[in-house]
C-alpha atoms as a PDB file:
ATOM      1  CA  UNK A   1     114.075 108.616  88.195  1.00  0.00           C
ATOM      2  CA  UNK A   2     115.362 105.539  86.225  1.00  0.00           C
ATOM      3  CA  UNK A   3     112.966 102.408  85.275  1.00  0.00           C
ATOM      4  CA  UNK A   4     113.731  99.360  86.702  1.00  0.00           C
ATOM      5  CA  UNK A   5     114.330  97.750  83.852  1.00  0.00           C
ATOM      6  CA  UNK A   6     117.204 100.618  83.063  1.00  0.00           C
ATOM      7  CA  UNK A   7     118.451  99.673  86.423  1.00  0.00           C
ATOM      8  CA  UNK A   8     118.782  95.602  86.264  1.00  0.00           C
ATOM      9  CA  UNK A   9     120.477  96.094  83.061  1.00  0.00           C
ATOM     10  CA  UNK A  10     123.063  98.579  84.892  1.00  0.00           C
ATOM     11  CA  UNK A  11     123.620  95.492  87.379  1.00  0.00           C
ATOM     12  CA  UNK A  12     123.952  93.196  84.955  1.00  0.00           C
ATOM     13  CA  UNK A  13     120.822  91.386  84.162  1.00  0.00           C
ATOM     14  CA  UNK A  14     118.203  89.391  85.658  1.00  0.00           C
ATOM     15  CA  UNK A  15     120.742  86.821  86.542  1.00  0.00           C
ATOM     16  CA  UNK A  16     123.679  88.606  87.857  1.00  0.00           C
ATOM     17  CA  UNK A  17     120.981  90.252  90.326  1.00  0.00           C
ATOM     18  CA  UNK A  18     119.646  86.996  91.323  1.00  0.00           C
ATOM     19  CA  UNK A  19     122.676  85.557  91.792  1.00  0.00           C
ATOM     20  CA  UNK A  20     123.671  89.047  93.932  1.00  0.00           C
ATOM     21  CA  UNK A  21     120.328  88.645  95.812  1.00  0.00           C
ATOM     22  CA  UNK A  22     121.218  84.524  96.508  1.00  0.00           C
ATOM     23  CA  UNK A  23     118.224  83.604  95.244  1.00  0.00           C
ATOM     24  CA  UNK A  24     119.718  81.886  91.998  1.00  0.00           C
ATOM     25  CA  UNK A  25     118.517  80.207  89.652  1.00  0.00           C
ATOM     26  CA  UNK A  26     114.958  80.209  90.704  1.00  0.00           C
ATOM     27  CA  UNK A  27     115.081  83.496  90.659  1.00  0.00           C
ATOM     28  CA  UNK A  28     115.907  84.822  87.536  1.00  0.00           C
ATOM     29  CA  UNK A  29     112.769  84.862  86.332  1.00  0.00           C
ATOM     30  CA  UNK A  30     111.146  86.840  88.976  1.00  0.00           C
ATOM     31  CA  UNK A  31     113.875  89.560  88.633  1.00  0.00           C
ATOM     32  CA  UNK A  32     113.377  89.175  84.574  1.00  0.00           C
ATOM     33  CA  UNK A  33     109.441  90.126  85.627  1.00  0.00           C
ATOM     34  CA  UNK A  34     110.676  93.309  87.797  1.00  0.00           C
ATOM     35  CA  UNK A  35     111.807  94.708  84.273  1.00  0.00           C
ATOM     36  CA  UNK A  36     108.182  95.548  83.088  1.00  0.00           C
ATOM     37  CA  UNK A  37     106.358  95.058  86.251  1.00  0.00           C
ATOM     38  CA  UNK A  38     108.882  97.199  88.564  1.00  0.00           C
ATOM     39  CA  UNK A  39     110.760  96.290  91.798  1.00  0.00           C
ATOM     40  CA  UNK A  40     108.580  95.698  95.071  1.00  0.00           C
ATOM     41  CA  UNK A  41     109.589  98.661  97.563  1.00  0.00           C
ATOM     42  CA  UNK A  42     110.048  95.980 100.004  1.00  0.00           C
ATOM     43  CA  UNK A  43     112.557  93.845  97.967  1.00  0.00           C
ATOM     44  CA  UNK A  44     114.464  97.236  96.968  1.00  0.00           C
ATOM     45  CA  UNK A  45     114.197  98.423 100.805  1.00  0.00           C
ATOM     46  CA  UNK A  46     115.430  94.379 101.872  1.00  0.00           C
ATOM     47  CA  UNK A  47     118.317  94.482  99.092  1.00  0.00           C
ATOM     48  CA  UNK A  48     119.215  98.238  99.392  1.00  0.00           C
ATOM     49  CA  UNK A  49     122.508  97.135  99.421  1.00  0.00           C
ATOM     50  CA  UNK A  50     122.014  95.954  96.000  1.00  0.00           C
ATOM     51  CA  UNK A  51     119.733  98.322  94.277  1.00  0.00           C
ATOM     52  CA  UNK A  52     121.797 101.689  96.576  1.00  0.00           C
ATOM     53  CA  UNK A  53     121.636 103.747  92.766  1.00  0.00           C
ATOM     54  CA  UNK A  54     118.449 105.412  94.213  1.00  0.00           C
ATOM     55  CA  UNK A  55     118.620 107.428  97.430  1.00  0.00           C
ATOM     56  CA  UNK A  56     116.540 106.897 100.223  1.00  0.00           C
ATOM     57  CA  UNK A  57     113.857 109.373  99.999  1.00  0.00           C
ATOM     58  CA  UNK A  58     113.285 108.975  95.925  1.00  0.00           C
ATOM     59  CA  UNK A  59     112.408 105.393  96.652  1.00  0.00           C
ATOM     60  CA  UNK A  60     109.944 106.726  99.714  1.00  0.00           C
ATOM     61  CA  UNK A  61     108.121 109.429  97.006  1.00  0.00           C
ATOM     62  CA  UNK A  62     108.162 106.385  94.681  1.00  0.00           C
ATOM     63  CA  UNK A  63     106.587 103.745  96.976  1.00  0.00           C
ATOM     64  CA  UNK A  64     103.769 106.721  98.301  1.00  0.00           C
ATOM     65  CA  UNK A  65     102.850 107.160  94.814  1.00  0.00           C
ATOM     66  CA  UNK A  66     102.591 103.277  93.198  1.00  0.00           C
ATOM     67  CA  UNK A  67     103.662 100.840  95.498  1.00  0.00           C
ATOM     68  CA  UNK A  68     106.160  99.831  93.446  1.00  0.00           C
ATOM     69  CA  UNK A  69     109.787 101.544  91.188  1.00  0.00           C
END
């Protein structure tokens, strides 16, 4: 399963997800933080429209295991 990190820099970046999330420019650094820290399940799960690379039931495994991808 791929990183987050590997995965915001598929989107574009910190910002291109925070603008695609609306939650620009405040929110560039908190996506910037996902990189090392991962993505919460419930902002992937809230955003899946976003973040739809992983399918449903590799995020569920995921989320069991750490709480976080």
């Amino acid at each position: 399963m791929k990183k987050a990190e590997a995965l915001i820099n598929e989107l574009g970046g910190p910002t291109r997800v925070a603008k695609k999330m609306g939650i620009y420019p405040a929110g560039v650094a908190r996506v910037y933080n996902w990189k090392k820290r991962g993505i919460p399940a419930h902002v992937y799960l809230q955003y899946s429209h976003i973040f739809k690379t992983y399918p449903a039931y590799e995020v569920c495994r995921e989320v069991s295991k750490e709480g976080t991808l």
